[in-house]
Protein backbone atom coordinates (compact mmCIF):
# COMPACT_ATOMS: atom_id res chain seq x y z
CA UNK A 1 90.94 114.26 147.38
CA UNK A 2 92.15 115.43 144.07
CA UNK A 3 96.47 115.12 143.33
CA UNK A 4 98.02 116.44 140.39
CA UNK A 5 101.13 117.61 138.86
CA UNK A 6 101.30 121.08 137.43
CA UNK A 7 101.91 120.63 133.57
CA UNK A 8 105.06 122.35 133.40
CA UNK A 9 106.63 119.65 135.71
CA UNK A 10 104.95 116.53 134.00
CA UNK A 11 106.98 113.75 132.22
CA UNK A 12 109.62 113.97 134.92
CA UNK A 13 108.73 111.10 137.07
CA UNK A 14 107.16 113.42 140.03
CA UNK A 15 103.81 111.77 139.79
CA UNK A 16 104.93 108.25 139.83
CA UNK A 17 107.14 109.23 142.95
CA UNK A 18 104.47 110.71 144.68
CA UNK A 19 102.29 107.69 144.48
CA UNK A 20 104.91 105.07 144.76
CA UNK A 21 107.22 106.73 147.54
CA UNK A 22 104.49 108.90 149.03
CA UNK A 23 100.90 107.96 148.69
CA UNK A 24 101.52 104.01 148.58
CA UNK A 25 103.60 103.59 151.27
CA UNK A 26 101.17 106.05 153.46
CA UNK A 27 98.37 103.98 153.01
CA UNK A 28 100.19 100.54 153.43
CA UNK A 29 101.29 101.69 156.60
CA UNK A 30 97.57 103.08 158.10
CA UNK A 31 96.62 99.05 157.12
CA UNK A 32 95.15 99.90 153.71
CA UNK A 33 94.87 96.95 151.34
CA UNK A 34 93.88 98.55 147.60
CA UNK A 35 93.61 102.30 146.19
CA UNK A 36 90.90 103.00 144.12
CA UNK A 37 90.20 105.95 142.05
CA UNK A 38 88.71 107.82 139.29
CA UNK A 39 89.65 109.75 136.59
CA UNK A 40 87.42 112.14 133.85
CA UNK A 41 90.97 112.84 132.08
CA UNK A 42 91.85 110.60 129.13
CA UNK A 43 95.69 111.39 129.19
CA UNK A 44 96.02 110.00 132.88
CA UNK A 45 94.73 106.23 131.56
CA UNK A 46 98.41 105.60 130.61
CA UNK A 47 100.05 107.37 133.78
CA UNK A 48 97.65 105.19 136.15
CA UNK A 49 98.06 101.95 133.66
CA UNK A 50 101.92 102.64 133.88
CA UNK A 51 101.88 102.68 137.16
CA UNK A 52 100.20 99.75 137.72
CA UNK A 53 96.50 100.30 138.36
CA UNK A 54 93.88 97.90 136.41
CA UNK A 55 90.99 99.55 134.91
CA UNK A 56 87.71 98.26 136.20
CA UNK A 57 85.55 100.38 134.70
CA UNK A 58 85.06 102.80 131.72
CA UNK A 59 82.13 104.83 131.11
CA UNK A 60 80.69 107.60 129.02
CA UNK A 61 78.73 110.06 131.43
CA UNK A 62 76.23 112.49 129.25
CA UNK A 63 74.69 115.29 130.78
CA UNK A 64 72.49 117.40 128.50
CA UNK A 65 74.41 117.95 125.04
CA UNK A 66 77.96 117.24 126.83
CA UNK A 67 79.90 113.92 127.74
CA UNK A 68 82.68 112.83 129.79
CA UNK A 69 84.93 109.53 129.95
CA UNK A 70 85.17 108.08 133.29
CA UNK A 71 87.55 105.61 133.81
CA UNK A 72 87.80 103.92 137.81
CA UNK A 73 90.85 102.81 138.82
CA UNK A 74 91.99 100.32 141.74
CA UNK A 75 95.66 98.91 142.55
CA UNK A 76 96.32 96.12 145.34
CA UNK A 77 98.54 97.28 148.00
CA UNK A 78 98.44 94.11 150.15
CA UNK A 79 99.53 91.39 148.09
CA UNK A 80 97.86 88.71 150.19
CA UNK A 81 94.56 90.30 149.84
C-alpha cells in the first residue's frame, strides 16, 4: 500500500496524524505488533525518524546507469514484544 500527503498540505502535521491517530491505532487493534516499511524518497527519512521508526536498513539499488536509496523502516507497536 502506498500513503502520502499531497505537497501542498505537507509540514502541517497531517502525516504524523494519519499514522499516529489512524494507521497505528488500526493495526494495534487487528493484534499487530510492529509496522515495517520502505521508502525510495530521501526527504521522508526525517518524517519516519520523527515519528519514531528505526532504520534497519539503507541501501543503494543500481539498475543500469540509474540508482535509488532505499531505506526500510520498522516501529514496535506492542511494547511487550
Amino acid at each position: 500500500m502506498m500513503l502520502g500527503v499531497n505537497a501542498s498540505c505537507q509540514n502541517q502535521g497531517i502525516g504524523s496524524a494519519f499514522l499516529q491517530e489512524g494507521v497505528e491505532p488500526y493495526l494495534k487493534s487487528k493484534g499487530c505488533k510492529r509496522l515495517g516499511l520502505i521508502t525510495s524518497i530521501d526527504k521522508n527519512v526525517f518524517f519516519y525518524k520523527k515519528n519514531n521508526f528505526t532504520l534497519l536498513d539503507f541501501m543503494m539499488l543500481e539498475y543500469g546507469t540509474k540508482s535509488i536509496g532505499n531505506w526500510a523502516f520498522v516501529k514496535i507497536l506492542d511494547k511487550e514484544y
